[in-house]
PDB file of N, CA and C in Angstrom:
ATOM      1  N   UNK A   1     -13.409 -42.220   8.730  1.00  0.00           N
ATOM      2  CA  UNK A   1     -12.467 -42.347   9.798  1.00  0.00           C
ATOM      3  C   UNK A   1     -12.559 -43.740  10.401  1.00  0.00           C
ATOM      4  N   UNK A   2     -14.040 -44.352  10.515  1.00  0.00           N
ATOM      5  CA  UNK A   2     -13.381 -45.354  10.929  1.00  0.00           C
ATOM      6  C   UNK A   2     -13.426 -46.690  10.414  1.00  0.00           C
ATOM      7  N   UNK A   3     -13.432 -46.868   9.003  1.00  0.00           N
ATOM      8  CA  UNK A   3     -13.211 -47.389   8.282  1.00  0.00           C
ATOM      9  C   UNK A   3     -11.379 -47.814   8.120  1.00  0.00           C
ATOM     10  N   UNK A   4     -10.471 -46.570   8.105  1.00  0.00           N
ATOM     11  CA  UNK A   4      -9.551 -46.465   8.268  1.00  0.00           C
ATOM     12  C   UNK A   4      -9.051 -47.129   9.662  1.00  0.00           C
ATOM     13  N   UNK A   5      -9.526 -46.316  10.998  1.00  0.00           N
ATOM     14  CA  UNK A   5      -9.051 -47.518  11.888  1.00  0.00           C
ATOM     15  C   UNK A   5      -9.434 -48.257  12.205  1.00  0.00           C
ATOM     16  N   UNK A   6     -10.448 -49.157  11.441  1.00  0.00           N
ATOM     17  CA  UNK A   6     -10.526 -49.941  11.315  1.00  0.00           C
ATOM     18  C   UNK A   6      -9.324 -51.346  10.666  1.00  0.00           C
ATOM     19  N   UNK A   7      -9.408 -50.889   9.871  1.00  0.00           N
ATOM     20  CA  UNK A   7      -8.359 -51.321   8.840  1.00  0.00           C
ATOM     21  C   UNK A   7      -6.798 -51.849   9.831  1.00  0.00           C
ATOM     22  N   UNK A   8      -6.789 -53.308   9.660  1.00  0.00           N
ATOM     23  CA  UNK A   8      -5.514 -53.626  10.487  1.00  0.00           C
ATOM     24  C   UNK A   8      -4.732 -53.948   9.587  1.00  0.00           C
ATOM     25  N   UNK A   9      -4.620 -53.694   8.580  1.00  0.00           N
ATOM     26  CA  UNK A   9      -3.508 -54.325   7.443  1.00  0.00           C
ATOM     27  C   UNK A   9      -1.942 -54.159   7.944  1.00  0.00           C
ATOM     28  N   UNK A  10      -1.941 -52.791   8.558  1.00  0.00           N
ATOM     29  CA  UNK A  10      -0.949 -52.079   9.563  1.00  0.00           C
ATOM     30  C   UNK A  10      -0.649 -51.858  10.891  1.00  0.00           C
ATOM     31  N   UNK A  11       0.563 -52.226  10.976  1.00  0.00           N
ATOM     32  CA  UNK A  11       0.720 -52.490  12.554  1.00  0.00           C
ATOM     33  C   UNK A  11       0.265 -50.952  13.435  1.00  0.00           C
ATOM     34  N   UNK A  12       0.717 -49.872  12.696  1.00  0.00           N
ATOM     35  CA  UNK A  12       0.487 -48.703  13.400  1.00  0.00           C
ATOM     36  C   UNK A  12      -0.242 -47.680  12.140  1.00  0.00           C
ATOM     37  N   UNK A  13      -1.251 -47.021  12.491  1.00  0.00           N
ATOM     38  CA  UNK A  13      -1.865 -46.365  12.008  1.00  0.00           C
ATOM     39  C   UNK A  13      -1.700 -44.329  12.414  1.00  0.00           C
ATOM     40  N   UNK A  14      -1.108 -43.616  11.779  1.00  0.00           N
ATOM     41  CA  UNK A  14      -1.248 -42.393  12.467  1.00  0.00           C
ATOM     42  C   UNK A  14      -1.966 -41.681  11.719  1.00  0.00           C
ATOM     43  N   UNK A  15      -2.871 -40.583  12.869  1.00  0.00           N
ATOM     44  CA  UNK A  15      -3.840 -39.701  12.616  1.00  0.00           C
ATOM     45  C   UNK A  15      -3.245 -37.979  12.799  1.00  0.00           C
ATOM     46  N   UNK A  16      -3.065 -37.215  12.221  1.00  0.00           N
ATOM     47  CA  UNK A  16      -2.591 -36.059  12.794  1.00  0.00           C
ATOM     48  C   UNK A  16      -3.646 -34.425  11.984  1.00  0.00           C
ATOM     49  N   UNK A  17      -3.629 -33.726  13.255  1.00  0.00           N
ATOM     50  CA  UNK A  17      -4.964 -32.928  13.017  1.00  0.00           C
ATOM     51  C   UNK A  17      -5.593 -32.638  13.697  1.00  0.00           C
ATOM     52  N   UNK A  18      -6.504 -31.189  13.582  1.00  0.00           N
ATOM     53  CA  UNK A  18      -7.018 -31.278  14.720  1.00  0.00           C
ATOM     54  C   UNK A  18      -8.658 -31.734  14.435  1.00  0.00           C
ATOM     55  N   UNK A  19      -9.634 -31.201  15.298  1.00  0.00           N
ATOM     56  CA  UNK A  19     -11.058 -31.990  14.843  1.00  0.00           C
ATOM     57  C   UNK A  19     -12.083 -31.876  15.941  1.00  0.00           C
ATOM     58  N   UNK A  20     -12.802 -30.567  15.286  1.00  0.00           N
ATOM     59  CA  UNK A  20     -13.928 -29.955  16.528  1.00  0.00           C
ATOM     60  C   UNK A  20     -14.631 -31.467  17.106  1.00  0.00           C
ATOM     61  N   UNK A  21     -14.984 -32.685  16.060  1.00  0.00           N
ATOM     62  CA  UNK A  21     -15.713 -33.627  16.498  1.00  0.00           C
ATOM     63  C   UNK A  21     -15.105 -34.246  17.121  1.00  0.00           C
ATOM     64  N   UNK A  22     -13.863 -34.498  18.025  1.00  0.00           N
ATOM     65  CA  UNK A  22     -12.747 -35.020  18.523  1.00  0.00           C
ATOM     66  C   UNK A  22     -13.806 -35.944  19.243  1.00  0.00           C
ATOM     67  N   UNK A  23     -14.750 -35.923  19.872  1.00  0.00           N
ATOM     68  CA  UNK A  23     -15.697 -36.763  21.027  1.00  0.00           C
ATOM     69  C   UNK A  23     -16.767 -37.709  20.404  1.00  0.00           C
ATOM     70  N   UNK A  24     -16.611 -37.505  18.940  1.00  0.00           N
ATOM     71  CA  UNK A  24     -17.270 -38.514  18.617  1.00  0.00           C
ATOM     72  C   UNK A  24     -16.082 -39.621  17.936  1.00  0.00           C
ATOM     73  N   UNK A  25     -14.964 -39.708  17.850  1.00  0.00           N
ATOM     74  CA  UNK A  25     -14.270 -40.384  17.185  1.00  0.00           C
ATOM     75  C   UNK A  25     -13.192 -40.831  18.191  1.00  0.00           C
ATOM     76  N   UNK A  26     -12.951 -40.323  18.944  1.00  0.00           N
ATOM     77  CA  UNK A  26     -11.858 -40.574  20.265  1.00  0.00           C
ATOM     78  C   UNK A  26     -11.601 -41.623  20.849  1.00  0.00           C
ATOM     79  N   UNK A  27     -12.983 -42.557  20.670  1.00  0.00           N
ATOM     80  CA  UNK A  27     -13.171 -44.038  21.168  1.00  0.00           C
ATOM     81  C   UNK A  27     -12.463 -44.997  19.726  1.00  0.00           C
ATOM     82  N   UNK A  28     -12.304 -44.578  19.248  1.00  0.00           N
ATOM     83  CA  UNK A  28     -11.687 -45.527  17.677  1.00  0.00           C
ATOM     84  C   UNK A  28     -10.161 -45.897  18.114  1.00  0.00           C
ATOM     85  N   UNK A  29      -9.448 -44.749  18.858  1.00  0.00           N
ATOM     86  CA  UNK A  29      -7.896 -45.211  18.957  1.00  0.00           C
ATOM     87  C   UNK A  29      -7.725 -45.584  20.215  1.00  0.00           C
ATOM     88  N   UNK A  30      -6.652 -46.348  19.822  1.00  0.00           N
ATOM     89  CA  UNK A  30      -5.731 -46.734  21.253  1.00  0.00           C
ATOM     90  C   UNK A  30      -5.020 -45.766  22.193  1.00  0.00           C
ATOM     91  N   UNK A  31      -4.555 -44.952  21.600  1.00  0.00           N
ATOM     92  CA  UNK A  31      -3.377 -44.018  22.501  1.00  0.00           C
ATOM     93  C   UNK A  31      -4.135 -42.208  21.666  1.00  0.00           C
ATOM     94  N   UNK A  32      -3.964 -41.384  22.209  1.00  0.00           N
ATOM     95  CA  UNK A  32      -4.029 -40.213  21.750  1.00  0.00           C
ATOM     96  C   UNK A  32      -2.873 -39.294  22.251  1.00  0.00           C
ATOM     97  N   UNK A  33      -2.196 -38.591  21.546  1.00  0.00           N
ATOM     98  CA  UNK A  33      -1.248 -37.730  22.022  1.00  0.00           C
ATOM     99  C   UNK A  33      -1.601 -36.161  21.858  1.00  0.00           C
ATOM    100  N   UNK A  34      -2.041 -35.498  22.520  1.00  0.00           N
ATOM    101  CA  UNK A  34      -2.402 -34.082  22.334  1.00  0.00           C
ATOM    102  C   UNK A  34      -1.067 -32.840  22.551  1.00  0.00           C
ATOM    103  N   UNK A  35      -1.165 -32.223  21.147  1.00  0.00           N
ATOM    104  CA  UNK A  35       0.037 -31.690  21.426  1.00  0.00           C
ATOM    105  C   UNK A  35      -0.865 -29.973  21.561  1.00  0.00           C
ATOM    106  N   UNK A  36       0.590 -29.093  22.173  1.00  0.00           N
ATOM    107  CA  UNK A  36       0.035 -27.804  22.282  1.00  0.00           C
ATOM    108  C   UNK A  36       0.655 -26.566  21.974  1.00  0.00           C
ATOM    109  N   UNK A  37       0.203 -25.645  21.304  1.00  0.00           N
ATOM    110  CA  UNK A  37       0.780 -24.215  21.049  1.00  0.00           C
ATOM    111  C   UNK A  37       0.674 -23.374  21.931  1.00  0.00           C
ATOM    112  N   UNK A  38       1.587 -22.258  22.213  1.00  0.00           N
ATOM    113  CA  UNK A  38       1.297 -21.273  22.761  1.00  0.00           C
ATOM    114  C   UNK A  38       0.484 -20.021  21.841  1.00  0.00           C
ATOM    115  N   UNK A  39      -0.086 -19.118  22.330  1.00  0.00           N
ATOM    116  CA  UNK A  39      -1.318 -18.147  21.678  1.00  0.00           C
ATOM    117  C   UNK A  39      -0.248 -17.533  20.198  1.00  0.00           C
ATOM    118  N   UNK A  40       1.118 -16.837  21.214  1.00  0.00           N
ATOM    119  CA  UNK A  40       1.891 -15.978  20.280  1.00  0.00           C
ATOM    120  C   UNK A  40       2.138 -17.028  18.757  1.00  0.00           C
ATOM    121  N   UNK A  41       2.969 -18.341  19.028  1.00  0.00           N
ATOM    122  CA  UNK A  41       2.981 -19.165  17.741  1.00  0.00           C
ATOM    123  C   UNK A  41       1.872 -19.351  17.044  1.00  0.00           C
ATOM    124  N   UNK A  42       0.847 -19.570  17.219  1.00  0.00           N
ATOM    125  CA  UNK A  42      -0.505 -19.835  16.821  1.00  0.00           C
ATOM    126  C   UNK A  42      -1.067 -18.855  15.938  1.00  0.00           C
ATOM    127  N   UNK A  43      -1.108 -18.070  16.511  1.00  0.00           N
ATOM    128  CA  UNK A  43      -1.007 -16.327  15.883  1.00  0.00           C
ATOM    129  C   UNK A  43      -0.205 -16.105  14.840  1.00  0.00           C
ATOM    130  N   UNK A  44       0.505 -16.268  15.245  1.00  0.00           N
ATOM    131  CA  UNK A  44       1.965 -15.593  13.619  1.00  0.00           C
ATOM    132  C   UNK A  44       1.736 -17.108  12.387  1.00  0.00           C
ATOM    133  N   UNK A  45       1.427 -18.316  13.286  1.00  0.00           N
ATOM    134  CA  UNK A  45       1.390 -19.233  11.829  1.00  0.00           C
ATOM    135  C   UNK A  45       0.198 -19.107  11.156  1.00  0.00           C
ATOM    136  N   UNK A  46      -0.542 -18.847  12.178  1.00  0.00           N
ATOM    137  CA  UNK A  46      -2.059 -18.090  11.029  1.00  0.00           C
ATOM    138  C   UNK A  46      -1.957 -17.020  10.292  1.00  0.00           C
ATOM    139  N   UNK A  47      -1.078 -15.863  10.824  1.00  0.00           N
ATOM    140  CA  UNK A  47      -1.115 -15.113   9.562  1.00  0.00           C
ATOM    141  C   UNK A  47      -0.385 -15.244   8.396  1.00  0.00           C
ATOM    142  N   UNK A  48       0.496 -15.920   8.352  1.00  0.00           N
ATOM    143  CA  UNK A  48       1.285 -16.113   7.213  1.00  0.00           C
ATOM    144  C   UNK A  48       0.541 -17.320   6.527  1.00  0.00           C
ATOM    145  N   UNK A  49      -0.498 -17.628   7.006  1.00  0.00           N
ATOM    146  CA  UNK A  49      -1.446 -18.441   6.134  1.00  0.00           C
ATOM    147  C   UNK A  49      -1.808 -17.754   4.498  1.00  0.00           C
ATOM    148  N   UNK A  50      -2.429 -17.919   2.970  1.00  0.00           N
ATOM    149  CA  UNK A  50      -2.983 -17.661   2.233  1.00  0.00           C
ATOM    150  C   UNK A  50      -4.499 -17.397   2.796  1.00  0.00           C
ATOM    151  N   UNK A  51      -5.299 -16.547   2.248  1.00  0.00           N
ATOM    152  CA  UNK A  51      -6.246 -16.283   2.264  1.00  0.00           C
ATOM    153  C   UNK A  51      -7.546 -17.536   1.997  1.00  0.00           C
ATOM    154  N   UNK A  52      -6.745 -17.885   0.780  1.00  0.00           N
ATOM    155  CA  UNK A  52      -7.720 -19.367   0.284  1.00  0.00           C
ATOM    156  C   UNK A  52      -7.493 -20.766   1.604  1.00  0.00           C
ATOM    157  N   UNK A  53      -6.900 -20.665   2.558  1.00  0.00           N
ATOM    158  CA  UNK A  53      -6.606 -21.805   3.128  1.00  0.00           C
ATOM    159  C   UNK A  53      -7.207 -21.403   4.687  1.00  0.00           C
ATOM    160  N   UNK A  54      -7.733 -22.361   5.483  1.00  0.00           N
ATOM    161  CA  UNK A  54      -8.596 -21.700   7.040  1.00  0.00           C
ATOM    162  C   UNK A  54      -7.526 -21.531   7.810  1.00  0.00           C
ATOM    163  N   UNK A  55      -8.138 -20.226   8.024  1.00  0.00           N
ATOM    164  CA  UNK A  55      -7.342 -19.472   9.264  1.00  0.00           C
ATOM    165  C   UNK A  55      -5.981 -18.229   8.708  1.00  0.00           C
ATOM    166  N   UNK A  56      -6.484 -18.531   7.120  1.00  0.00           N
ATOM    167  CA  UNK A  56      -6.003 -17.094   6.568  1.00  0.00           C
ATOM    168  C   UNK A  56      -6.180 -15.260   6.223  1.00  0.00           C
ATOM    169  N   UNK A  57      -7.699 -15.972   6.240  1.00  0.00           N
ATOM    170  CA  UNK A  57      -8.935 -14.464   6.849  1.00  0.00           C
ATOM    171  C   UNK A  57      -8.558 -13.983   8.308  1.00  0.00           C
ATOM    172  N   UNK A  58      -9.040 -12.779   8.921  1.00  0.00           N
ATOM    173  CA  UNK A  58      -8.813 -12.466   9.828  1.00  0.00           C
ATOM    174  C   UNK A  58      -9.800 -12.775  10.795  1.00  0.00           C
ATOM    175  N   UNK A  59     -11.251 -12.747  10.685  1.00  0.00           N
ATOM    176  CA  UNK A  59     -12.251 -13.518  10.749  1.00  0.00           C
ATOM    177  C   UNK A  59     -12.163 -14.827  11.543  1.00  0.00           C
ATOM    178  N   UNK A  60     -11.321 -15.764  10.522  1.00  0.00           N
ATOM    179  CA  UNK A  60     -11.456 -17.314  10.656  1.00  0.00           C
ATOM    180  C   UNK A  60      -9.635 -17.590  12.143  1.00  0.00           C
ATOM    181  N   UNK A  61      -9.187 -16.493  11.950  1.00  0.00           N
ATOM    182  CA  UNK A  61      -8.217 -15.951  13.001  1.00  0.00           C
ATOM    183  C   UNK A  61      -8.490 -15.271  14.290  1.00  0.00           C
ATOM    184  N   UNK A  62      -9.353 -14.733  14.235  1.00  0.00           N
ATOM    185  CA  UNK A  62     -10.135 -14.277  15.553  1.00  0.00           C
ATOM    186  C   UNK A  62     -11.311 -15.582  16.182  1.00  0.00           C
ATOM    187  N   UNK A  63     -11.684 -16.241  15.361  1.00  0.00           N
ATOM    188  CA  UNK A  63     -12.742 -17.704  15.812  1.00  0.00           C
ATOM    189  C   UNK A  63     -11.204 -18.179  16.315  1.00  0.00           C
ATOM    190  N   UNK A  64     -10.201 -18.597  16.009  1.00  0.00           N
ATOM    191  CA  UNK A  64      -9.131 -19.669  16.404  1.00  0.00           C
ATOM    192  C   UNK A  64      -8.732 -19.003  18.138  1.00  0.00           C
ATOM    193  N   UNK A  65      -8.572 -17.810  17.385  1.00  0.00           N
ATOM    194  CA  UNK A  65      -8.413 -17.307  18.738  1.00  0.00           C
ATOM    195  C   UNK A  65      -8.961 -17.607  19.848  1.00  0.00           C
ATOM    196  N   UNK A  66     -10.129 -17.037  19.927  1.00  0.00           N
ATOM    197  CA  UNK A  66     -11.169 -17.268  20.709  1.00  0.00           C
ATOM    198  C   UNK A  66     -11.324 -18.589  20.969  1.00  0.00           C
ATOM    199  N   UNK A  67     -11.462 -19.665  20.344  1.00  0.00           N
ATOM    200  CA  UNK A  67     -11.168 -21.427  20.793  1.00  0.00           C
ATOM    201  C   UNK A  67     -10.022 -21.397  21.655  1.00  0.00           C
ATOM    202  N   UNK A  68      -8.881 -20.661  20.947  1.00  0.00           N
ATOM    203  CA  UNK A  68      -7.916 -21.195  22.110  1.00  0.00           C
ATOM    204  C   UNK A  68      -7.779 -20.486  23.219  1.00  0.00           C
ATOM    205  N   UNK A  69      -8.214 -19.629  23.334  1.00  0.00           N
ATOM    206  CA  UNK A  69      -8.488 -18.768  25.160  1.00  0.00           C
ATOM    207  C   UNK A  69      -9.445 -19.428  25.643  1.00  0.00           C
ATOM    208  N   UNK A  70     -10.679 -19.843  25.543  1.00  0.00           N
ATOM    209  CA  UNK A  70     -10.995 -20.764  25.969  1.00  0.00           C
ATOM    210  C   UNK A  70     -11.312 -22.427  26.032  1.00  0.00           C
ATOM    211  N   UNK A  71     -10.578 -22.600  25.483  1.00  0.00           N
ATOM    212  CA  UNK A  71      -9.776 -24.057  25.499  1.00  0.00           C
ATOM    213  C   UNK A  71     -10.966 -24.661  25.144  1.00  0.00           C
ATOM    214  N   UNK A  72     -12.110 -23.820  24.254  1.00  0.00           N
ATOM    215  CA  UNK A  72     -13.064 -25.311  23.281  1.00  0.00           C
ATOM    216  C   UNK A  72     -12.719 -26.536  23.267  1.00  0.00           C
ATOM    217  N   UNK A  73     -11.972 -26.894  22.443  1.00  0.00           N
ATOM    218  CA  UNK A  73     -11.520 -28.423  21.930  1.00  0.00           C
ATOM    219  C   UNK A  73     -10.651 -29.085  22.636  1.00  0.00           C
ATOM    220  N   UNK A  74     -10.231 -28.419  23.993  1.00  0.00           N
ATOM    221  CA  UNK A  74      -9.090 -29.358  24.512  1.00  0.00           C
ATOM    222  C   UNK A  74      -9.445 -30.592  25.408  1.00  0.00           C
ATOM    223  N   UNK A  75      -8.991 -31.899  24.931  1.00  0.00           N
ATOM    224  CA  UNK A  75      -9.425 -32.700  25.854  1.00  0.00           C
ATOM    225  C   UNK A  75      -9.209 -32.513  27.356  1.00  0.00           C
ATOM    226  N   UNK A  76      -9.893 -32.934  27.977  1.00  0.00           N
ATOM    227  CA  UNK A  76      -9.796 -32.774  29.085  1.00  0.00           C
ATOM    228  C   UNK A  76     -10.352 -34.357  30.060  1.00  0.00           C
ATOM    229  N   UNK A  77      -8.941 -34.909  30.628  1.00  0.00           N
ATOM    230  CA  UNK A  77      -9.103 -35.827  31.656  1.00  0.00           C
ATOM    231  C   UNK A  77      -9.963 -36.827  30.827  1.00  0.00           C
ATOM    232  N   UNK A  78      -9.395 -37.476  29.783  1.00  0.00           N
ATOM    233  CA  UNK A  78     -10.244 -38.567  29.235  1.00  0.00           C
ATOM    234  C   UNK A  78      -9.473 -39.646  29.744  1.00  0.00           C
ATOM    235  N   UNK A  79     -10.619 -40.769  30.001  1.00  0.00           N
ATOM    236  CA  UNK A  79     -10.116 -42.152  30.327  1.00  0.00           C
ATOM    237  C   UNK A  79     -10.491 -42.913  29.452  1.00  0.00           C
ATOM    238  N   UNK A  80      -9.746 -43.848  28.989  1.00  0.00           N
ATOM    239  CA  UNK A  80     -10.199 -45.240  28.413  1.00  0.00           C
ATOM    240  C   UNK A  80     -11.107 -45.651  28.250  1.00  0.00           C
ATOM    241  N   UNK A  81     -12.429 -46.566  27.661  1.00  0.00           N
ATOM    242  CA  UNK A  81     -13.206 -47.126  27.888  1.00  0.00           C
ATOM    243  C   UNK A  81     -12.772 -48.440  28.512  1.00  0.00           C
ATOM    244  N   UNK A  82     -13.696 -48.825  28.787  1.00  0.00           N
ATOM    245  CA  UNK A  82     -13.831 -49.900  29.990  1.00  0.00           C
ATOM    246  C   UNK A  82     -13.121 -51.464  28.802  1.00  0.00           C
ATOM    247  N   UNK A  83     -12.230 -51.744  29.648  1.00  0.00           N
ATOM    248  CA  UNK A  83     -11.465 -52.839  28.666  1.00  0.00           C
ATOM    249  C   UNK A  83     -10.223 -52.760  28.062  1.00  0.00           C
ATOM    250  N   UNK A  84      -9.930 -51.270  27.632  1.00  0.00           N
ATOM    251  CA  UNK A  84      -8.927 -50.987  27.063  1.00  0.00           C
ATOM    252  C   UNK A  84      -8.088 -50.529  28.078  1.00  0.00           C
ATOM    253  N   UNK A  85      -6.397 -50.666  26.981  1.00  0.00           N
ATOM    254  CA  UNK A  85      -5.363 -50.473  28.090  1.00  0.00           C
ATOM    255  C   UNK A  85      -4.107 -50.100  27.224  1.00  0.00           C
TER     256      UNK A  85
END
């Protein structure tokens, strides 16, 4: 990852995805845009998942769940590091 943004060959670089380690890599970009589902969408696109792919088990659908009722991974109130703008 940050090899990649590293890499300025390109004026704009996009990242899309989500990523339990979000707090160790968060300092690499300039801008972050966090987008959001509601429970019901979240739900129905997981089940129409394949089995072979995460979050197609029911299992790996009840962990998602559970992250998103309590908002595990959601950033919360991040600022800049010192310098950036």
């Amino acid at each position: 990852m940050r090899s990649l943004a590293d890499d300025h060959q390109h004026p704009v670089t996009y990242f899309c995805g989500g990523s339990r380690h979000l707090a160790k890599i968060i300092e690499l970009f300039d801008t972050v845009f966090v987008l959001d589902v509601d429970r019901e969408t979240l739900l129905r696109r997981l089940a129409r998942r394949p089995e072979h792919e995460f979050g197609g088990k029911q299992a790996e659908r009840d962990f998602l769940a559970g992250r998103y009722r309590t908002r595990a991974d959601r950033i919360r109130d991040r600022r800049l590091p010192e310098g950036r703008s």
